[in-house]
PDB file of N, CA and C in Angstrom:
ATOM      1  N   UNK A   1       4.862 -26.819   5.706  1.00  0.00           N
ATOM      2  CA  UNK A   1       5.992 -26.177   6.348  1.00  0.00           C
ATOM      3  C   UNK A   1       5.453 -25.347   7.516  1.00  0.00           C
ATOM      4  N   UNK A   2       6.546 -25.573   8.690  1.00  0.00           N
ATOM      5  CA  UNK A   2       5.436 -24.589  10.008  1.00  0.00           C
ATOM      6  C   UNK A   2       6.059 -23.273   9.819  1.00  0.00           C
ATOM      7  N   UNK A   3       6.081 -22.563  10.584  1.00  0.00           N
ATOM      8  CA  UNK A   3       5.696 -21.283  10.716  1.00  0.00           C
ATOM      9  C   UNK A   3       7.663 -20.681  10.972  1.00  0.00           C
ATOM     10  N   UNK A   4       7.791 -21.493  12.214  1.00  0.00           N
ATOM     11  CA  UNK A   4       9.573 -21.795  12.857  1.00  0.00           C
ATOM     12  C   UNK A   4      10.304 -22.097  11.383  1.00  0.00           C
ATOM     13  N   UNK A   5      10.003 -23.148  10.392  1.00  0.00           N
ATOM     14  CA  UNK A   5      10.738 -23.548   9.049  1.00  0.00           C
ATOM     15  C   UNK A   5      11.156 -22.314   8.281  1.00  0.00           C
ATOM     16  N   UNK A   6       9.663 -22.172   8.086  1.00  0.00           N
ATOM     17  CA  UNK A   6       9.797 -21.019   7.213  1.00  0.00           C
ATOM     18  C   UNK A   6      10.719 -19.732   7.783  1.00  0.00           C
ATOM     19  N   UNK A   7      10.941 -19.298   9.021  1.00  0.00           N
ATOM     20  CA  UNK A   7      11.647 -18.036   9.547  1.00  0.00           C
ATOM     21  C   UNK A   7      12.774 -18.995   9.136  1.00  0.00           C
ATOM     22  N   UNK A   8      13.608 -19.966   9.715  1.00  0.00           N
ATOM     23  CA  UNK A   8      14.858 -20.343   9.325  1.00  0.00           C
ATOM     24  C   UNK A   8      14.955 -20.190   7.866  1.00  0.00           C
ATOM     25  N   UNK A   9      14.379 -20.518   6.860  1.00  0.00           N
ATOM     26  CA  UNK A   9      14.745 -20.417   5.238  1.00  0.00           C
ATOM     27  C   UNK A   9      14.613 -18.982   5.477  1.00  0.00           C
ATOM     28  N   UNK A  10      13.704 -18.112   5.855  1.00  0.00           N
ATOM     29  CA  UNK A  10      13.866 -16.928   5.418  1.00  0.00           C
ATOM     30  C   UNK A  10      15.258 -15.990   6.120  1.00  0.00           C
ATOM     31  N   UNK A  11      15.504 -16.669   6.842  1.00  0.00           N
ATOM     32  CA  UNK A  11      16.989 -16.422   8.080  1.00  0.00           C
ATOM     33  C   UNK A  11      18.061 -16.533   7.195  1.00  0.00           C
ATOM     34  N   UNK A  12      18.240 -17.416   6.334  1.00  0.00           N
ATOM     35  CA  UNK A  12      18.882 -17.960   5.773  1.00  0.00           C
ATOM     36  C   UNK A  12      19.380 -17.252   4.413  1.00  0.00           C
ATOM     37  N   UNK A  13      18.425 -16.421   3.805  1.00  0.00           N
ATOM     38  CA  UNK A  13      18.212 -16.424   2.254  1.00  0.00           C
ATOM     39  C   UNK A  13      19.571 -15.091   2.728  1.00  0.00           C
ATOM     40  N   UNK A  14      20.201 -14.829   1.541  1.00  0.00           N
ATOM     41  CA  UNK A  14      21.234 -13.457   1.665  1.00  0.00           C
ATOM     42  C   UNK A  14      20.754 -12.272   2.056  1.00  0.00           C
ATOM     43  N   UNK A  15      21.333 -11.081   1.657  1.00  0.00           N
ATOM     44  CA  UNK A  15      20.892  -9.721   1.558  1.00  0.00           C
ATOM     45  C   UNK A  15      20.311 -10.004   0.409  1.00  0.00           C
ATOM     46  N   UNK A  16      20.637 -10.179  -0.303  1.00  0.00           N
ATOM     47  CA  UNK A  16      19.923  -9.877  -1.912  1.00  0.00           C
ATOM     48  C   UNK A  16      18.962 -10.872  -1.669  1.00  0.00           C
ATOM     49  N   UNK A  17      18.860 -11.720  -1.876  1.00  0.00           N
ATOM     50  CA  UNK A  17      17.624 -12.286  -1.966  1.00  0.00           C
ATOM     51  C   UNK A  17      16.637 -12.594  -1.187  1.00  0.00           C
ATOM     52  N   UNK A  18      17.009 -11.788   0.340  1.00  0.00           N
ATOM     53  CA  UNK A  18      16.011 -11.350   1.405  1.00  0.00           C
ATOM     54  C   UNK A  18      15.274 -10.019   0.896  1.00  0.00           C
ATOM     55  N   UNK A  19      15.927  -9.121   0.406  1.00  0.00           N
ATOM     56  CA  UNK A  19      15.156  -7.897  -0.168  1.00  0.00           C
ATOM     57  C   UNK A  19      14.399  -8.253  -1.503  1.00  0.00           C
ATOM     58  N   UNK A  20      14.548  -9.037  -2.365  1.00  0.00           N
ATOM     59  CA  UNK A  20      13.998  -9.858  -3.293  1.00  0.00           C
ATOM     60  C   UNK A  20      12.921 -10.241  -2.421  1.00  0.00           C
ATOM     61  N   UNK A  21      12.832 -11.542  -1.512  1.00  0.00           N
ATOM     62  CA  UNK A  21      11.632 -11.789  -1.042  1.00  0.00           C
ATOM     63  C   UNK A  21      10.789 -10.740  -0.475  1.00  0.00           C
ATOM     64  N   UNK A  22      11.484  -9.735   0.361  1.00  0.00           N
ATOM     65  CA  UNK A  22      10.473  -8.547   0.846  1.00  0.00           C
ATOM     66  C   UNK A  22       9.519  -7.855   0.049  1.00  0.00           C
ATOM     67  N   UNK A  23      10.575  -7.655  -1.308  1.00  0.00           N
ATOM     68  CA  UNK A  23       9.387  -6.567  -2.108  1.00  0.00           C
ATOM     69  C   UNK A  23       8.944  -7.687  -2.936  1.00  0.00           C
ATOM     70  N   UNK A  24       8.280  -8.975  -3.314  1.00  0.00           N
ATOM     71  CA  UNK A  24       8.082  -9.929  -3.883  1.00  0.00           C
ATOM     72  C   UNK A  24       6.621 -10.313  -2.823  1.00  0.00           C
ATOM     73  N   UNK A  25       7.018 -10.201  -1.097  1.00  0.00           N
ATOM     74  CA  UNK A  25       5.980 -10.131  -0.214  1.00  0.00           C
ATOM     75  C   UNK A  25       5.177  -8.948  -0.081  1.00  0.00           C
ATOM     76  N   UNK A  26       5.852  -8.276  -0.321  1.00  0.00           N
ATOM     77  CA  UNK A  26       4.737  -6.467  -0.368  1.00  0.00           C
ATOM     78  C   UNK A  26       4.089  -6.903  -1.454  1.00  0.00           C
ATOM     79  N   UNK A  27       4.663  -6.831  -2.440  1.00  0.00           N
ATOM     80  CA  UNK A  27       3.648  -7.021  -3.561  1.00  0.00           C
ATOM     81  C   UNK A  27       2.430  -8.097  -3.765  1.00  0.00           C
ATOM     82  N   UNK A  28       2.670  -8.799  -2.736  1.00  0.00           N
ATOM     83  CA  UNK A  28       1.478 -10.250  -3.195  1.00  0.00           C
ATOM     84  C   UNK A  28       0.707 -10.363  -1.790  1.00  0.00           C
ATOM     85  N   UNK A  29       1.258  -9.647  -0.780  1.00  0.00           N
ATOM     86  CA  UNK A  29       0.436 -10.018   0.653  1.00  0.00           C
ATOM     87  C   UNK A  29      -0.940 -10.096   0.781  1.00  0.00           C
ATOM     88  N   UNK A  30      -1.676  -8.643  -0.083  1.00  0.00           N
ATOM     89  CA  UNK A  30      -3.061  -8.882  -0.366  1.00  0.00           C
ATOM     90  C   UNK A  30      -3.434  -9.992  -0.783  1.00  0.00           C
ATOM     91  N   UNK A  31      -2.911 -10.679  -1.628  1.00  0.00           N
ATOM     92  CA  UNK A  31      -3.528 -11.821  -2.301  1.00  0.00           C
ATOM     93  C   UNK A  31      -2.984 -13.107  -1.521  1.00  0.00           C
ATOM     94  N   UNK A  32      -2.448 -13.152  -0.366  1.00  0.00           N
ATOM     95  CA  UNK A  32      -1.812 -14.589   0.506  1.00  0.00           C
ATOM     96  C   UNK A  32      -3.168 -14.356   1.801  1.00  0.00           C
ATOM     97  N   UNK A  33      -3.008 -12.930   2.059  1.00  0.00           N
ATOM     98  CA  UNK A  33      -3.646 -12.759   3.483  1.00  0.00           C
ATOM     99  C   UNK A  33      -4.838 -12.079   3.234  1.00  0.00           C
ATOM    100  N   UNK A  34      -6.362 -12.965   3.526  1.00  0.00           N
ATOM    101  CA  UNK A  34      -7.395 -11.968   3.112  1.00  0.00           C
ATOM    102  C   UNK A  34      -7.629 -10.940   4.550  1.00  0.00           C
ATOM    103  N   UNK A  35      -8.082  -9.715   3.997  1.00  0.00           N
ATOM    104  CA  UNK A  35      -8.016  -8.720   4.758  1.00  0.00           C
ATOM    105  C   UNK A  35      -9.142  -8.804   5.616  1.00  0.00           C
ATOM    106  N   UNK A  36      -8.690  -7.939   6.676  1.00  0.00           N
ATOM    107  CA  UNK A  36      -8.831  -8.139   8.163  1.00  0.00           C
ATOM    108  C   UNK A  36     -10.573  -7.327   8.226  1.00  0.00           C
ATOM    109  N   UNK A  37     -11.470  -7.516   8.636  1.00  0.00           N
ATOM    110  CA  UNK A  37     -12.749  -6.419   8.754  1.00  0.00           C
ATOM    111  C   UNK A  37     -12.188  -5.215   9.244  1.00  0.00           C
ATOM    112  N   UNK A  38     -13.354  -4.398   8.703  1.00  0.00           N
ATOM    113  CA  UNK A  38     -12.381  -2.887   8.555  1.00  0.00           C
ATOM    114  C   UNK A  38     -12.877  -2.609  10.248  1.00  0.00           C
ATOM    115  N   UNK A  39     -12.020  -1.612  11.007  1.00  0.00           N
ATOM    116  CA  UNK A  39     -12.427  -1.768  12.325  1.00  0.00           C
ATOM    117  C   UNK A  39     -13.725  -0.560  12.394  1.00  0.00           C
ATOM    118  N   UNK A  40     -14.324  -0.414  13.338  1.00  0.00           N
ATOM    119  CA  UNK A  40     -15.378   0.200  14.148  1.00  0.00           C
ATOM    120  C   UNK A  40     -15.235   1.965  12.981  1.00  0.00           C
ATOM    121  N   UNK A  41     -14.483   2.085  13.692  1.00  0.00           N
ATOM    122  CA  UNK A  41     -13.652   4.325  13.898  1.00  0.00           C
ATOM    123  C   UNK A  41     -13.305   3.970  12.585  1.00  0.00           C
ATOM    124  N   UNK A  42     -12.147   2.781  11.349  1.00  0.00           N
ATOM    125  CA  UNK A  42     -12.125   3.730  10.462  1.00  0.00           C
ATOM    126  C   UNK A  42     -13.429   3.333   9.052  1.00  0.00           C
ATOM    127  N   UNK A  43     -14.331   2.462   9.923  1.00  0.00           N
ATOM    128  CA  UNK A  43     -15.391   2.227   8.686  1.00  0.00           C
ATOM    129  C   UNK A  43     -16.472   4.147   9.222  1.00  0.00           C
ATOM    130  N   UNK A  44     -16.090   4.154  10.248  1.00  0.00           N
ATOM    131  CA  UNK A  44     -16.819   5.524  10.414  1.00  0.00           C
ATOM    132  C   UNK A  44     -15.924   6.653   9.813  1.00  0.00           C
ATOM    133  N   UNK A  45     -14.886   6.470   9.908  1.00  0.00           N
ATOM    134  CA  UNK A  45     -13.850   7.594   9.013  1.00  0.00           C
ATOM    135  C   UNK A  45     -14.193   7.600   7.508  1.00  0.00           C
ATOM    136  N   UNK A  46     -14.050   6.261   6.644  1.00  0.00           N
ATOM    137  CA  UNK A  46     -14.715   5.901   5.370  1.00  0.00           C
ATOM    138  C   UNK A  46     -16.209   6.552   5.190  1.00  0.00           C
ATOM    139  N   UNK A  47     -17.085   6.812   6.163  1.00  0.00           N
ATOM    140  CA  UNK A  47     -18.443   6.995   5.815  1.00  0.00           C
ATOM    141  C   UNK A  47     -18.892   8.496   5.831  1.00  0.00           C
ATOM    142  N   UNK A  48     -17.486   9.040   6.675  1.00  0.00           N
ATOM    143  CA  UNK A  48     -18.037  10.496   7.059  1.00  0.00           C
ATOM    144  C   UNK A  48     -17.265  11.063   5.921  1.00  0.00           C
ATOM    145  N   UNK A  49     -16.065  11.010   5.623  1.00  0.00           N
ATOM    146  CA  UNK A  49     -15.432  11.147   4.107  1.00  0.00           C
ATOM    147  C   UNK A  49     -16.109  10.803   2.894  1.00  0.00           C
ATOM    148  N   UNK A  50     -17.021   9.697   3.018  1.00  0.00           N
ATOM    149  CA  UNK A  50     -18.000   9.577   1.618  1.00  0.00           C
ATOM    150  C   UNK A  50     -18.756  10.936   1.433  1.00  0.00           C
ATOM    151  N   UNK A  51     -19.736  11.206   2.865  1.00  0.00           N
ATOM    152  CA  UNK A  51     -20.654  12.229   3.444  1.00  0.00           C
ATOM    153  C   UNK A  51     -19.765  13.409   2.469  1.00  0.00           C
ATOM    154  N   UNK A  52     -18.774  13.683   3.122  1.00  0.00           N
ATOM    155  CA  UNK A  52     -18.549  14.671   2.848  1.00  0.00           C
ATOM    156  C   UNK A  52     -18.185  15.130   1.398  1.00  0.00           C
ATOM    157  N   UNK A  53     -18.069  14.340   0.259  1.00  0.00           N
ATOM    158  CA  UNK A  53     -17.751  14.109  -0.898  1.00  0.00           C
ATOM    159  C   UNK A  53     -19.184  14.309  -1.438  1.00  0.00           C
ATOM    160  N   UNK A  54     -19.891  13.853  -0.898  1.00  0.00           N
ATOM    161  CA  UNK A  54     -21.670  14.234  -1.529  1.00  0.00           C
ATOM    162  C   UNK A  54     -21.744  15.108  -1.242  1.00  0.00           C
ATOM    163  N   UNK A  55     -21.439  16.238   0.323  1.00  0.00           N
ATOM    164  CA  UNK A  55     -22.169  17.044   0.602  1.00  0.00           C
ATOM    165  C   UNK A  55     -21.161  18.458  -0.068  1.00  0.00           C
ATOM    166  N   UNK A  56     -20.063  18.096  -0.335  1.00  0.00           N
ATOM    167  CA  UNK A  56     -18.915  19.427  -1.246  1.00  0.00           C
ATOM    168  C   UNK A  56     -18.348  18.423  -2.615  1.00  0.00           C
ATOM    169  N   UNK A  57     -18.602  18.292  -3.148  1.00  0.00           N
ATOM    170  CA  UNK A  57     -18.125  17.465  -4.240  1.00  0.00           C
ATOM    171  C   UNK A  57     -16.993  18.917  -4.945  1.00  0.00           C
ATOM    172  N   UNK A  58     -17.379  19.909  -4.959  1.00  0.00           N
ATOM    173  CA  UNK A  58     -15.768  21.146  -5.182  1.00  0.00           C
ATOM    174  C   UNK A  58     -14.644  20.816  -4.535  1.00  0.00           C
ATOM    175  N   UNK A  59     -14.626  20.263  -3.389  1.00  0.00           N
ATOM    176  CA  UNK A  59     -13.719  20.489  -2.770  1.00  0.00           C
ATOM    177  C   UNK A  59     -12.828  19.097  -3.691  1.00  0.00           C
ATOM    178  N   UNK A  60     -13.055  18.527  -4.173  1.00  0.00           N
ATOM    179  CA  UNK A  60     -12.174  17.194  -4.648  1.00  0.00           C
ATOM    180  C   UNK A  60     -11.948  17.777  -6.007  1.00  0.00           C
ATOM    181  N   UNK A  61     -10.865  16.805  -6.056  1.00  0.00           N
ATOM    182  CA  UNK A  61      -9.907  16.614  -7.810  1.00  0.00           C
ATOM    183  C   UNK A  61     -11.009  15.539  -8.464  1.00  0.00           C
ATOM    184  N   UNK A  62     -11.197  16.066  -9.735  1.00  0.00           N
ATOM    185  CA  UNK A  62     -11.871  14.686 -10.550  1.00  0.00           C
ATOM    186  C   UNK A  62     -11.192  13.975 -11.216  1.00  0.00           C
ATOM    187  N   UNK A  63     -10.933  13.101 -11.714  1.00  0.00           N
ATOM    188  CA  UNK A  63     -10.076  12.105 -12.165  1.00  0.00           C
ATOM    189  C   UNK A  63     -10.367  11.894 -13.538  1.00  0.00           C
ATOM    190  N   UNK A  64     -10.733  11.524 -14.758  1.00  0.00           N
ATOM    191  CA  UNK A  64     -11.272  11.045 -15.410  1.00  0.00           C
ATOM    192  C   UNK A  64     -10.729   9.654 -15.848  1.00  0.00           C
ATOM    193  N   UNK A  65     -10.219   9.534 -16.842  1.00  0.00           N
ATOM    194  CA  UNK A  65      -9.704   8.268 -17.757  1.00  0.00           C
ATOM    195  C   UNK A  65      -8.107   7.543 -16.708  1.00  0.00           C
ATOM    196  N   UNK A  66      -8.251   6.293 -17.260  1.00  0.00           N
ATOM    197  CA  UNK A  66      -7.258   5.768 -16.219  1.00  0.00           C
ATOM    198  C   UNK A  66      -6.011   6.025 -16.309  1.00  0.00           C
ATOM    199  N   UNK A  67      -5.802   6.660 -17.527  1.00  0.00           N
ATOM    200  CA  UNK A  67      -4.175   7.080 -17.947  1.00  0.00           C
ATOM    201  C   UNK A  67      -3.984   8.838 -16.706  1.00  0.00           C
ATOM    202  N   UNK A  68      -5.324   9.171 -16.726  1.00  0.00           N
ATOM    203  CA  UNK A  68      -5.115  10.523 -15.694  1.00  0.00           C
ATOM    204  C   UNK A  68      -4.837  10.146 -14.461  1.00  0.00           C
ATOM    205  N   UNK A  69      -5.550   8.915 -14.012  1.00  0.00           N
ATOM    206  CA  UNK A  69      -5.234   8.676 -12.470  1.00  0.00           C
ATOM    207  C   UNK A  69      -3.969   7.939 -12.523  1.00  0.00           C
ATOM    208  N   UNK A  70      -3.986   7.140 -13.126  1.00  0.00           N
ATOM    209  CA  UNK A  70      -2.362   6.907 -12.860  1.00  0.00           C
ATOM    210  C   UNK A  70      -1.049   8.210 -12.651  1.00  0.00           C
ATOM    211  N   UNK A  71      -1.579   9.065 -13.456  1.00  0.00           N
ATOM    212  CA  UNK A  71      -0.659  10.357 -13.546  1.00  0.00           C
ATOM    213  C   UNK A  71      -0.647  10.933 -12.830  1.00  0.00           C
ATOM    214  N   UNK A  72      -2.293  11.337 -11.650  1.00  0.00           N
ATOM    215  CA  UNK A  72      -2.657  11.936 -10.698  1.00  0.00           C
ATOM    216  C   UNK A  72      -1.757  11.072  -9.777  1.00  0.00           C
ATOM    217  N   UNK A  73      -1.592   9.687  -9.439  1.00  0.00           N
ATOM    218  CA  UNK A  73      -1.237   8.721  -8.556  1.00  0.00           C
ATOM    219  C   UNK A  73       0.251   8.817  -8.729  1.00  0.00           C
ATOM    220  N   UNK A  74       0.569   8.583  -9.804  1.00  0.00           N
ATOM    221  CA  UNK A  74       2.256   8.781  -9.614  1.00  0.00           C
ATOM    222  C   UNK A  74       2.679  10.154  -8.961  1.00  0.00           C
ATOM    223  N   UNK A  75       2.505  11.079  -9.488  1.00  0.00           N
ATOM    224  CA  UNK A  75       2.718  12.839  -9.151  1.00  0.00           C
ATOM    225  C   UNK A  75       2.445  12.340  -7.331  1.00  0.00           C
ATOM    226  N   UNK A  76       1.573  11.604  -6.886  1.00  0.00           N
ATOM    227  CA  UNK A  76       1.605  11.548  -5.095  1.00  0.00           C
ATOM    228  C   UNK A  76       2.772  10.636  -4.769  1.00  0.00           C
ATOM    229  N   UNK A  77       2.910   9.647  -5.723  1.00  0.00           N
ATOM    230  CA  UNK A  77       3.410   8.794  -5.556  1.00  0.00           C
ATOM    231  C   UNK A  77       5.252   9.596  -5.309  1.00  0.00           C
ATOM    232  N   UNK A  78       5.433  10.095  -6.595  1.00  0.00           N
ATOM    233  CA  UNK A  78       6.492  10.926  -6.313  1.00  0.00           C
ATOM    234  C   UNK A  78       7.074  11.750  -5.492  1.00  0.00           C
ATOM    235  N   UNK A  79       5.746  12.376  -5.388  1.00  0.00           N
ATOM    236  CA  UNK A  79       5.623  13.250  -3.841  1.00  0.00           C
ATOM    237  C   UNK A  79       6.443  12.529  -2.737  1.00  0.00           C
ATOM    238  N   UNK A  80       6.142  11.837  -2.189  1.00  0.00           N
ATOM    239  CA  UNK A  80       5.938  10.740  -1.210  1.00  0.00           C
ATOM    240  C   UNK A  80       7.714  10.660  -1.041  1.00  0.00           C
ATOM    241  N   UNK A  81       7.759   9.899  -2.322  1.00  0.00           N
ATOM    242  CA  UNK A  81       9.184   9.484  -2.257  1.00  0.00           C
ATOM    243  C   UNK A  81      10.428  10.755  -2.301  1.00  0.00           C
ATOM    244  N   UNK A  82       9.881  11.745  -2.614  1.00  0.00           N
ATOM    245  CA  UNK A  82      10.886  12.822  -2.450  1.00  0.00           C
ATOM    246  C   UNK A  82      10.857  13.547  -0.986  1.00  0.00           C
ATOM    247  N   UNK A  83       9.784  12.784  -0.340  1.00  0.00           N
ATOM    248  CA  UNK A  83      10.179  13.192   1.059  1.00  0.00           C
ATOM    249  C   UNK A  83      10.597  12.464   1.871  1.00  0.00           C
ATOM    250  N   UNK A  84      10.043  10.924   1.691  1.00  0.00           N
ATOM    251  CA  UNK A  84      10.939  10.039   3.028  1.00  0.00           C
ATOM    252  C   UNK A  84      11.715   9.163   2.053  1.00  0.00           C
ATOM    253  N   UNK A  85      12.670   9.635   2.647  1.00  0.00           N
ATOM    254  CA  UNK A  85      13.959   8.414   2.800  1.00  0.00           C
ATOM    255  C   UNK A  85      14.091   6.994   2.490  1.00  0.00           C
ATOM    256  N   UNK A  86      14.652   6.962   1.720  1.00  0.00           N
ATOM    257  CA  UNK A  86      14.223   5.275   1.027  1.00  0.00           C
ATOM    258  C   UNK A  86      15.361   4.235   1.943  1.00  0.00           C
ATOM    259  N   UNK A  87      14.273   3.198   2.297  1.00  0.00           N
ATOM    260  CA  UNK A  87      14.932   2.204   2.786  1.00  0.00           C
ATOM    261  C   UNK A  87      15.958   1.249   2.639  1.00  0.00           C
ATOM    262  N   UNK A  88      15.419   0.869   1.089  1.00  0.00           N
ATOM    263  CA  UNK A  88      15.993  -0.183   0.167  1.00  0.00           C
ATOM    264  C   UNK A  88      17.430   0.240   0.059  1.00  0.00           C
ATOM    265  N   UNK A  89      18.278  -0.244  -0.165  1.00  0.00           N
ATOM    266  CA  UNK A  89      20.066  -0.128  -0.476  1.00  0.00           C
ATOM    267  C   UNK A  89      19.788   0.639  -1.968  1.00  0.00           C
ATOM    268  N   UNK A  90      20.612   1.148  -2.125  1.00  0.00           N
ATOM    269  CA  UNK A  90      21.179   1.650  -3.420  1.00  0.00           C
ATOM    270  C   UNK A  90      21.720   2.472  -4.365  1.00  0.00           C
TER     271      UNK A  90
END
């Protein structure tokens, strides 16, 4: 299927089952599209943030067991969503 096909079926599909495919595509894009090399500035952003995690390790939250980070992750996660505005209908 080319590229033009596929926009017409996806042109096509309703409201509902265009927002169905959207969050169905968020969720799987990592795994359709392998990711891009990380660029120049933020593999240097990644390295100076490592740096700095060795060189103040106080300054960070520790995490332990995976049931905490999930808890740590939702609580941002929540965060997040109680400040911007949700897109989705409902």
């Amino acid at each position: 299927m080319s590229v033009e096909q596929l926009e017409q079926q996806v042109q096509a599909l309703s409201a509902e089952e265009l927002q169905r495919f959207a969050e169905w595509f968020d969720d799987h894009r990592h795994d359709l599209i392998p990711p891009d090399e990380t660029p120049a500035a933020q593999q240097e952003e990644l390295l100076r943030r490592r740096q700095e995690y060795f060189d103040h390790p106080e300054r960070f939250e520790k995490v332990g067991a995976d049931a905490e980070l999930n808890e740590y992750l939702g609580g941002i996660a929540r965060e997040v969503r109680a400040r911007v505005p949700s897109t989705r209908p409902g």
